[in-house]
PDB file of N, CA and C in Angstrom:
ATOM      1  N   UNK A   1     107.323 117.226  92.109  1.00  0.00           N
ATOM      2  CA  UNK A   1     107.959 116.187  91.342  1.00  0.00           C
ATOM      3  C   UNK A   1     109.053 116.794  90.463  1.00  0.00           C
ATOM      4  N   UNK A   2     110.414 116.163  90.368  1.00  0.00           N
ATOM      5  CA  UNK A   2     111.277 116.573  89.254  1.00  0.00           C
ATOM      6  C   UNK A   2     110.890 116.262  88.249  1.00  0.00           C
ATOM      7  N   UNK A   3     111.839 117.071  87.283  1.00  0.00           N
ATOM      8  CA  UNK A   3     111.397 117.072  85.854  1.00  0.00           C
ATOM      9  C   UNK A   3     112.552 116.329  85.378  1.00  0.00           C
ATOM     10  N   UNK A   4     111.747 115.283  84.425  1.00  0.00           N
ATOM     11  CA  UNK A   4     113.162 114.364  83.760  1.00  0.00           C
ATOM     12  C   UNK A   4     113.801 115.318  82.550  1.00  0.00           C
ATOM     13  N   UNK A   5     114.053 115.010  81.553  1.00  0.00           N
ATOM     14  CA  UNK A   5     114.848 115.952  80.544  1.00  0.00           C
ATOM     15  C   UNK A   5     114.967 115.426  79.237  1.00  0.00           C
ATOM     16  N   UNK A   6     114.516 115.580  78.062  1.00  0.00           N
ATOM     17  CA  UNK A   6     115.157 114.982  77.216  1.00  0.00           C
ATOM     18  C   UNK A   6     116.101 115.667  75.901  1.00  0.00           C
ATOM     19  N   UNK A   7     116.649 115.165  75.251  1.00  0.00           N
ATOM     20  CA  UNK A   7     117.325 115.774  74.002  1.00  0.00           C
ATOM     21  C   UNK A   7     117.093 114.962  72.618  1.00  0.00           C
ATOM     22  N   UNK A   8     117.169 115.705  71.556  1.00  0.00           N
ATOM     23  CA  UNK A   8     116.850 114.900  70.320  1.00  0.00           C
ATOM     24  C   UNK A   8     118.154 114.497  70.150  1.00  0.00           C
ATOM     25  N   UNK A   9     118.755 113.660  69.567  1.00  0.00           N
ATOM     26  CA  UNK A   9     120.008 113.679  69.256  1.00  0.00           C
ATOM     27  C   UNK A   9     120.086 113.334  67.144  1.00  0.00           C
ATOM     28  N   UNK A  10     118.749 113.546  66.796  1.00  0.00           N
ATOM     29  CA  UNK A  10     118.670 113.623  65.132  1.00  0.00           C
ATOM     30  C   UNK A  10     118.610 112.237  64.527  1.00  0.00           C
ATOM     31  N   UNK A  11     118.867 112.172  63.442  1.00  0.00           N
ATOM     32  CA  UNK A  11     118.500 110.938  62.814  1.00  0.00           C
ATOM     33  C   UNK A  11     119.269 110.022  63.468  1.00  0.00           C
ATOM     34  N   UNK A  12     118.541 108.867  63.871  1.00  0.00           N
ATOM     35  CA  UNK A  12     119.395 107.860  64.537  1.00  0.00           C
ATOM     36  C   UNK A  12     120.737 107.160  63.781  1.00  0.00           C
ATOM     37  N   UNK A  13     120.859 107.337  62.241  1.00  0.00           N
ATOM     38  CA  UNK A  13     121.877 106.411  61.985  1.00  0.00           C
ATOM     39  C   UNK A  13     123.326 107.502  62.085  1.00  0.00           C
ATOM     40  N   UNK A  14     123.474 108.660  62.341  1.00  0.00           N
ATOM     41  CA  UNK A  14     124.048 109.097  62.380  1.00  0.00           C
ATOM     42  C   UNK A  14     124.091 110.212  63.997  1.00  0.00           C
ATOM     43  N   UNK A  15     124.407 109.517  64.926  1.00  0.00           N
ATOM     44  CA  UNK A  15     124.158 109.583  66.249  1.00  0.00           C
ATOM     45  C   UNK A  15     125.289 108.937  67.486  1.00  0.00           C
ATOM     46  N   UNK A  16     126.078 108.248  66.683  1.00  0.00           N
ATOM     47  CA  UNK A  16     127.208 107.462  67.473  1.00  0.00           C
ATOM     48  C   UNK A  16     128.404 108.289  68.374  1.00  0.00           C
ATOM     49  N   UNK A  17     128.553 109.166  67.562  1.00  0.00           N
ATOM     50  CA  UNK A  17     129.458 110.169  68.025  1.00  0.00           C
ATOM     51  C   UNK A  17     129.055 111.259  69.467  1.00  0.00           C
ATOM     52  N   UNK A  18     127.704 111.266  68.839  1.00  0.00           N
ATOM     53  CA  UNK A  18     126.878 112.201  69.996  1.00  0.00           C
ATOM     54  C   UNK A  18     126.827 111.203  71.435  1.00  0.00           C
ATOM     55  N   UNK A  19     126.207 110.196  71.324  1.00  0.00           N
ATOM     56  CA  UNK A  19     125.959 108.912  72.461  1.00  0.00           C
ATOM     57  C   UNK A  19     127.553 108.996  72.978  1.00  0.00           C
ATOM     58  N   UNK A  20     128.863 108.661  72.420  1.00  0.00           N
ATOM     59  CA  UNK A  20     130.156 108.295  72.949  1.00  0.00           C
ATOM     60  C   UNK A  20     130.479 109.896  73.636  1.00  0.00           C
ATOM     61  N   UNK A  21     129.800 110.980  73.414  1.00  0.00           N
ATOM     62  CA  UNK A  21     129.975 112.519  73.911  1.00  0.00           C
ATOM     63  C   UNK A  21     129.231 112.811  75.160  1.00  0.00           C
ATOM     64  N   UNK A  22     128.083 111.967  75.274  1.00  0.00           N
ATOM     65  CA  UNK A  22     127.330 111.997  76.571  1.00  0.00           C
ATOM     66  C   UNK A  22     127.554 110.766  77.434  1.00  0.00           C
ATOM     67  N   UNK A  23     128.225 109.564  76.889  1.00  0.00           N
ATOM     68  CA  UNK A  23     128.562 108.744  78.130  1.00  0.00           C
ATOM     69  C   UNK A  23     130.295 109.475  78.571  1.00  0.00           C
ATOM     70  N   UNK A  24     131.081 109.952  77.844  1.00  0.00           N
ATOM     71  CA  UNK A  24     131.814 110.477  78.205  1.00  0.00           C
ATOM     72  C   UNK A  24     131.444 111.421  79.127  1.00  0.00           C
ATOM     73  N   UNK A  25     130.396 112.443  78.913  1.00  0.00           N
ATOM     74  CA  UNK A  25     130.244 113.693  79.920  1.00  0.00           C
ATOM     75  C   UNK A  25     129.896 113.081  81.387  1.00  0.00           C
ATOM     76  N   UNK A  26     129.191 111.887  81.066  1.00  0.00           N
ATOM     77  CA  UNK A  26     128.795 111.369  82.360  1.00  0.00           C
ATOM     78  C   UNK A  26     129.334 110.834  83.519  1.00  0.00           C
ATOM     79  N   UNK A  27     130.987 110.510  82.489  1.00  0.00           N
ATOM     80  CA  UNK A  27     131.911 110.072  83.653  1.00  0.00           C
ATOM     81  C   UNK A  27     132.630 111.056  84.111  1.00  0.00           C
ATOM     82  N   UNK A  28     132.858 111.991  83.060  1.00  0.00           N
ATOM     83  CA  UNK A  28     133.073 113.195  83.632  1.00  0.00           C
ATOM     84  C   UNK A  28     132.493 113.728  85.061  1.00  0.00           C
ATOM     85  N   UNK A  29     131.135 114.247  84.851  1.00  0.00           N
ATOM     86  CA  UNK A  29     130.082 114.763  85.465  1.00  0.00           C
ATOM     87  C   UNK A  29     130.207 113.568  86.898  1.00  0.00           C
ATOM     88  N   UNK A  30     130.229 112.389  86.813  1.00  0.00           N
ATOM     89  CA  UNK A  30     130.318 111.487  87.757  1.00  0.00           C
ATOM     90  C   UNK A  30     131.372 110.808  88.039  1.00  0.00           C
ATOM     91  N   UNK A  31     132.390 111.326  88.281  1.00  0.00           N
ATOM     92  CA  UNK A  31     133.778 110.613  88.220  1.00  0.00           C
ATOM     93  C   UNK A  31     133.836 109.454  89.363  1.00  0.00           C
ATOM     94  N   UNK A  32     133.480 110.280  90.824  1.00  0.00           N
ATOM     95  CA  UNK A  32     133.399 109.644  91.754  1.00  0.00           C
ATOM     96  C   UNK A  32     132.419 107.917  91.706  1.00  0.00           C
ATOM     97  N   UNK A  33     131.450 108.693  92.236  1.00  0.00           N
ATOM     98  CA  UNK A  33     130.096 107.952  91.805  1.00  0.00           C
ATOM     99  C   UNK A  33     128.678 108.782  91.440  1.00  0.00           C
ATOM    100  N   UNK A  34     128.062 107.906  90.733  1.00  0.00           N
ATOM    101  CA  UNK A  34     126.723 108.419  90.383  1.00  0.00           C
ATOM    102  C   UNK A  34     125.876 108.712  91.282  1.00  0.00           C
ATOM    103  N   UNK A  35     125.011 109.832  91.496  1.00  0.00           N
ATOM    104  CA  UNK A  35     123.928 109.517  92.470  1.00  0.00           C
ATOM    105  C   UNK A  35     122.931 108.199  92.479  1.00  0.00           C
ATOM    106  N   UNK A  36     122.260 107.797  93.573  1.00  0.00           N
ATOM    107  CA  UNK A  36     121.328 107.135  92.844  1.00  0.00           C
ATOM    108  C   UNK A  36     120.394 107.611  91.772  1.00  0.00           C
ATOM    109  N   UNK A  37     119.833 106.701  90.860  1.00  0.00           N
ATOM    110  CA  UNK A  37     118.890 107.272  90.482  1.00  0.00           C
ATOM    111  C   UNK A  37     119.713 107.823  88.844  1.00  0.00           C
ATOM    112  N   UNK A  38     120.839 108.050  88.985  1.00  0.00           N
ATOM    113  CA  UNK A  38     121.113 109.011  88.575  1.00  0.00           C
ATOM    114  C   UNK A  38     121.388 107.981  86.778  1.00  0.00           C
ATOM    115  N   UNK A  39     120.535 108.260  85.412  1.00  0.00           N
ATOM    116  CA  UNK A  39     120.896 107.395  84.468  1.00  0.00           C
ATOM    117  C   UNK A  39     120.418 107.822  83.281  1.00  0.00           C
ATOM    118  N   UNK A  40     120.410 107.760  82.153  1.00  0.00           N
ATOM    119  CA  UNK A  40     120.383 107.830  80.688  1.00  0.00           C
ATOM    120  C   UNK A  40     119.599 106.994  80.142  1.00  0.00           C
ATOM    121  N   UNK A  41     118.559 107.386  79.555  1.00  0.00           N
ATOM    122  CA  UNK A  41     118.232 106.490  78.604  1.00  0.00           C
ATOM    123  C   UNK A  41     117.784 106.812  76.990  1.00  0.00           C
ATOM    124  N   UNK A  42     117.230 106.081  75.968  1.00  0.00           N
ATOM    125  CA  UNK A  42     117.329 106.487  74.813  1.00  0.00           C
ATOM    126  C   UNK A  42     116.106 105.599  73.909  1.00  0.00           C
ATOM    127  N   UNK A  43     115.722 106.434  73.065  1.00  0.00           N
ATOM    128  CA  UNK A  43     114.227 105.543  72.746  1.00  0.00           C
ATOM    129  C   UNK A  43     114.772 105.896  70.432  1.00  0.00           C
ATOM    130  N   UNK A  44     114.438 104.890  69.985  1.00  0.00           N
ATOM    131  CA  UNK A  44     114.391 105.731  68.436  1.00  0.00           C
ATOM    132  C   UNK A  44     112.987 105.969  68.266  1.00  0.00           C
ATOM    133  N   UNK A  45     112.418 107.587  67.756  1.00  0.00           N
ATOM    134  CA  UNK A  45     111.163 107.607  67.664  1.00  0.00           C
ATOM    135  C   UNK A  45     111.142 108.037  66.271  1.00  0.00           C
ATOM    136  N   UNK A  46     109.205 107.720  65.898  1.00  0.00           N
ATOM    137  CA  UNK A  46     109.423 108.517  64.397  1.00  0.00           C
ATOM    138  C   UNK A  46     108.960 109.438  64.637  1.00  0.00           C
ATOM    139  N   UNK A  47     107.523 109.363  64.968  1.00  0.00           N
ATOM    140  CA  UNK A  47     106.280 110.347  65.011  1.00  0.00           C
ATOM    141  C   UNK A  47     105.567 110.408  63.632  1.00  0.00           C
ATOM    142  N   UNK A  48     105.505 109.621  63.132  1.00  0.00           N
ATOM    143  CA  UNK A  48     104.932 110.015  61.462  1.00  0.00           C
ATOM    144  C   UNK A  48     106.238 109.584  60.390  1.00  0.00           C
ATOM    145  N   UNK A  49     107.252 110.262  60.718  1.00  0.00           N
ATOM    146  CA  UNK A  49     108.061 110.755  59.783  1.00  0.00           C
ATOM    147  C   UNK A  49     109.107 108.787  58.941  1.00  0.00           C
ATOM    148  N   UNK A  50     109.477 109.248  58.147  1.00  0.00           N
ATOM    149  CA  UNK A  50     110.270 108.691  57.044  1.00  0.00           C
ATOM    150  C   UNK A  50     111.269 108.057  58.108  1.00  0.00           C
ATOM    151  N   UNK A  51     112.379 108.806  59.152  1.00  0.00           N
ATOM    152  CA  UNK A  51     113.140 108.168  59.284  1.00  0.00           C
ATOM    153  C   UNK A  51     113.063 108.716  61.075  1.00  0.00           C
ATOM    154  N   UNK A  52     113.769 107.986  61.417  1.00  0.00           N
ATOM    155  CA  UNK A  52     114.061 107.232  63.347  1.00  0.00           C
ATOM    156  C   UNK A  52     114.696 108.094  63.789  1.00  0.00           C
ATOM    157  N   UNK A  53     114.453 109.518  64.808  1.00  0.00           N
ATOM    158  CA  UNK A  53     115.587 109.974  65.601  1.00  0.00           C
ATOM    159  C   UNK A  53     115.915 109.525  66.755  1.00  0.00           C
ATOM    160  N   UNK A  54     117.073 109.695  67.300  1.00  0.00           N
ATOM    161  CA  UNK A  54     117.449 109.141  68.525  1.00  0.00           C
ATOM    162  C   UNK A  54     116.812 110.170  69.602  1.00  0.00           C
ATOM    163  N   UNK A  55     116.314 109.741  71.015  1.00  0.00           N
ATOM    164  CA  UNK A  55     115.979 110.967  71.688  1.00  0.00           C
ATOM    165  C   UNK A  55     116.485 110.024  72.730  1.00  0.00           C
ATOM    166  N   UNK A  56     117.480 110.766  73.515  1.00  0.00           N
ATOM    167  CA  UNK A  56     117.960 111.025  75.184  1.00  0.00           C
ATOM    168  C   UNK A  56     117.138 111.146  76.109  1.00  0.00           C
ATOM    169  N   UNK A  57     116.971 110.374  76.888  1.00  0.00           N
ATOM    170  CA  UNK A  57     116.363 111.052  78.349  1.00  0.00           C
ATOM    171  C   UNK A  57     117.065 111.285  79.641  1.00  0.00           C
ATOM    172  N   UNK A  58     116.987 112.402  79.989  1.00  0.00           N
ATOM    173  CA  UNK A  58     117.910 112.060  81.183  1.00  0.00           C
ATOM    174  C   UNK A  58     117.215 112.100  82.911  1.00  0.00           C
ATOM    175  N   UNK A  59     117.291 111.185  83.611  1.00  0.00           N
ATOM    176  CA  UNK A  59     116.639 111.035  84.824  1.00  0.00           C
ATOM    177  C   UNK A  59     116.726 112.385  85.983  1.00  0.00           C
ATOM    178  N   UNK A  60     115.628 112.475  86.634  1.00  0.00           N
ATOM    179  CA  UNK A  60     115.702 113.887  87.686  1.00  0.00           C
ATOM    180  C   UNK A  60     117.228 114.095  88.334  1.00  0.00           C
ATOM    181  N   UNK A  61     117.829 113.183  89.096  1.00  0.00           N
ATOM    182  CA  UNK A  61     118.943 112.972  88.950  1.00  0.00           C
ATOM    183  C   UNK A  61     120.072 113.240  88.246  1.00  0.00           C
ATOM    184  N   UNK A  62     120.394 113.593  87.257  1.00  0.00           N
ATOM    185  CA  UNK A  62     121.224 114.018  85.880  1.00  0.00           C
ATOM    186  C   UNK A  62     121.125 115.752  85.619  1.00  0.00           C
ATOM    187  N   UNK A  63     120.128 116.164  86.285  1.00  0.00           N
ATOM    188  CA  UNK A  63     119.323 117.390  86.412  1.00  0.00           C
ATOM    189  C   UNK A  63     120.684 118.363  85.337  1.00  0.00           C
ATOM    190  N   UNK A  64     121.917 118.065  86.218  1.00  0.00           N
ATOM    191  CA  UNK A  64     123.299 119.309  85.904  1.00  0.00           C
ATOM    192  C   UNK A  64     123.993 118.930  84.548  1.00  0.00           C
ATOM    193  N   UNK A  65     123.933 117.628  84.684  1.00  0.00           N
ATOM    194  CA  UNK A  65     124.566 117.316  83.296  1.00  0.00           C
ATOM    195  C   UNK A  65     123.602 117.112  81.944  1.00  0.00           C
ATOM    196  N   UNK A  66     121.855 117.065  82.442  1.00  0.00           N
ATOM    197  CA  UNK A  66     120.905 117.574  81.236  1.00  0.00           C
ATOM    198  C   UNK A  66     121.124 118.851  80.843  1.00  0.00           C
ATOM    199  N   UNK A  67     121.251 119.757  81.599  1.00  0.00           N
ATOM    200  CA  UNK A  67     121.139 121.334  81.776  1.00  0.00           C
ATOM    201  C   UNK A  67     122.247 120.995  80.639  1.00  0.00           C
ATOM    202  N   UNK A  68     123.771 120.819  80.901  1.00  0.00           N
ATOM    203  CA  UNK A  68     124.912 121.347  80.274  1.00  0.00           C
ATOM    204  C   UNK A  68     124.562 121.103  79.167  1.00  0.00           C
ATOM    205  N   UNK A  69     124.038 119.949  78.907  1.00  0.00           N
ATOM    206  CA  UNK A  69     123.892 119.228  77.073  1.00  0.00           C
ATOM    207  C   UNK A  69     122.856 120.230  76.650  1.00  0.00           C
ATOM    208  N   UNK A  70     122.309 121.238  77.190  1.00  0.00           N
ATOM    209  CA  UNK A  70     120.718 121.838  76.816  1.00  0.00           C
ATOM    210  C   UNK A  70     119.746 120.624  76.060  1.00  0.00           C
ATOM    211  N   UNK A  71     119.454 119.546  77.258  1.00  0.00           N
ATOM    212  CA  UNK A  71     118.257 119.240  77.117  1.00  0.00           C
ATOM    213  C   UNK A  71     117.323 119.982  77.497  1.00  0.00           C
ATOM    214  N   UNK A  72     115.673 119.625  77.015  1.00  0.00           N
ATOM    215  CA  UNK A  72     114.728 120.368  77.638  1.00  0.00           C
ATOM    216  C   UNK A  72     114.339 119.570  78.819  1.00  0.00           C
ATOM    217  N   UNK A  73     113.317 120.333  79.924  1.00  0.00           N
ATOM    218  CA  UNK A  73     112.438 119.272  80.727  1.00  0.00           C
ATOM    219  C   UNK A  73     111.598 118.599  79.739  1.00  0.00           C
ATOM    220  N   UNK A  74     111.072 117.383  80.485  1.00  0.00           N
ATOM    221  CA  UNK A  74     109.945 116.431  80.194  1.00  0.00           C
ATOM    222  C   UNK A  74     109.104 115.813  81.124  1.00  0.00           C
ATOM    223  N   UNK A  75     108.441 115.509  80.719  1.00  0.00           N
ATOM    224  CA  UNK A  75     107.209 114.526  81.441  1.00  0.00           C
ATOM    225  C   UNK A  75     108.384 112.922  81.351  1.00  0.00           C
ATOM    226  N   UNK A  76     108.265 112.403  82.620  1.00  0.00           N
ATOM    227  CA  UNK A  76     108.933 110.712  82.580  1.00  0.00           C
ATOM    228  C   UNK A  76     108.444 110.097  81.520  1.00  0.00           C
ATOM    229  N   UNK A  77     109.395 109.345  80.511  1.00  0.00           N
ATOM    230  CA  UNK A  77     109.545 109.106  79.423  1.00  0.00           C
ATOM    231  C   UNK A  77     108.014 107.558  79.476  1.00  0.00           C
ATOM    232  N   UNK A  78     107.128 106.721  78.147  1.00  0.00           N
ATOM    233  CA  UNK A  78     106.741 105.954  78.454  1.00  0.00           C
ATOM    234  C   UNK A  78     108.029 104.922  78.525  1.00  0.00           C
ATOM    235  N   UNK A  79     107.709 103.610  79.133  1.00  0.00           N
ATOM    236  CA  UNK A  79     108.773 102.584  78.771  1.00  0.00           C
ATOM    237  C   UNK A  79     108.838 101.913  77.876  1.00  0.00           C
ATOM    238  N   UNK A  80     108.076 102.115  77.145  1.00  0.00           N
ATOM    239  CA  UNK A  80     108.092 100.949  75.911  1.00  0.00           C
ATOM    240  C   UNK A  80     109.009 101.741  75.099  1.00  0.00           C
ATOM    241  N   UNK A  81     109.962 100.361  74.673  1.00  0.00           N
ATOM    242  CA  UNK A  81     110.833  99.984  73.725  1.00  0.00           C
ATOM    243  C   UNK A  81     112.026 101.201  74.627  1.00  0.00           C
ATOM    244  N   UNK A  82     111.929 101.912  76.044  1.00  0.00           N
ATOM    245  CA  UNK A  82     113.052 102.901  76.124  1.00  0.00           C
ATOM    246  C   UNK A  82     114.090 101.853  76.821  1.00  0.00           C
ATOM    247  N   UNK A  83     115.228 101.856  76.387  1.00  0.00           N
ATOM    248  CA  UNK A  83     116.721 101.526  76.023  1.00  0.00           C
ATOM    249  C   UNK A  83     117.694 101.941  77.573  1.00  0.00           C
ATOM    250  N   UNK A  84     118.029 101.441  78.406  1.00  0.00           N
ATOM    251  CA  UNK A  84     119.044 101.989  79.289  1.00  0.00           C
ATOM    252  C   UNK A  84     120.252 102.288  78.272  1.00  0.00           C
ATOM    253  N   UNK A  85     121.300 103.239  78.465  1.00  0.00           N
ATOM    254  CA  UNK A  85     122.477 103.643  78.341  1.00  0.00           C
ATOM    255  C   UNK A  85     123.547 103.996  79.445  1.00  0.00           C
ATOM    256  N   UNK A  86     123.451 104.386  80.231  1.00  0.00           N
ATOM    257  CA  UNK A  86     124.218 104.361  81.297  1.00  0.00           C
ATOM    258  C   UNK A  86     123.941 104.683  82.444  1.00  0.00           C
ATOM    259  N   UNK A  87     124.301 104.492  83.743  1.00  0.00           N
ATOM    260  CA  UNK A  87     123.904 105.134  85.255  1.00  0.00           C
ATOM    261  C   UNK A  87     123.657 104.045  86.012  1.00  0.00           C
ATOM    262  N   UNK A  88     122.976 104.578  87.231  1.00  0.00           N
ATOM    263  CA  UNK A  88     122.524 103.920  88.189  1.00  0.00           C
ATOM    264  C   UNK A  88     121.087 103.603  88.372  1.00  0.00           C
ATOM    265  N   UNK A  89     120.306 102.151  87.847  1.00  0.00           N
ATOM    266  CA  UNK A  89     119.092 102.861  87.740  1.00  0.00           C
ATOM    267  C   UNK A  89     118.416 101.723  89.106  1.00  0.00           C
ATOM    268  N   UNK A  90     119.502 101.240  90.291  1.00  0.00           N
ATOM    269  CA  UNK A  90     118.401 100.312  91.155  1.00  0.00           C
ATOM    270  C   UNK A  90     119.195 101.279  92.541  1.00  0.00           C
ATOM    271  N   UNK A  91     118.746 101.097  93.545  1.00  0.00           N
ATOM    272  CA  UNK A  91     119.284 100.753  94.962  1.00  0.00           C
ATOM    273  C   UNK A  91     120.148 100.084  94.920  1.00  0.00           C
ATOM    274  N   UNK A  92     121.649 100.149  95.349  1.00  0.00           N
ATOM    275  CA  UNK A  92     122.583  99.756  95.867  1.00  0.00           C
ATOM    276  C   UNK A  92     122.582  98.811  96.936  1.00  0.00           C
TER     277      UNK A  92
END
């Protein structure tokens, strides 16, 4: 099984800049077209804490453009409350 990927991207209210840096890389990274499969997503978590970070996931698919951002691997994200951001996420 591939490994999905994720990244923290830090306190969520200050995170906008980072998100407009990874849908940019993505068109980059995918100019042509996306693989299938191939998509972003984004959850705000606390874990305990005071305030909401943003965390990235990026699908097995994304594998080259997780790597570049140095996300880590992960276990497939749960779905609750996780957020699409960009890609391909059905069959064509």
């Amino acid at each position: 099984m591939q490994s999905w990927y994720r990244k923290s991207l830090g306190d969520a209210m200050f995170t906008d800049s980072s998100i407009d840096r990874i849908i940019d890389r993505f068109h980059q990274t995918y100019s042509k077209e996306a693989p299938l499969r191939a998509a972003i997503y984004y959850r705000h978590e606390t874990e305990g804490r005071l305030h909401c970070e943003m965390v990235v996931y990026f699908t097995p698919a994304t594998v080259a453009l997780a790597l570049a951002l140095e996300a880590t691997p992960c276990q497939p994200p749960e779905t609750t409350d996780l957020t699409w951001l960009i890609g391909v996420t059905t069959a064509a």
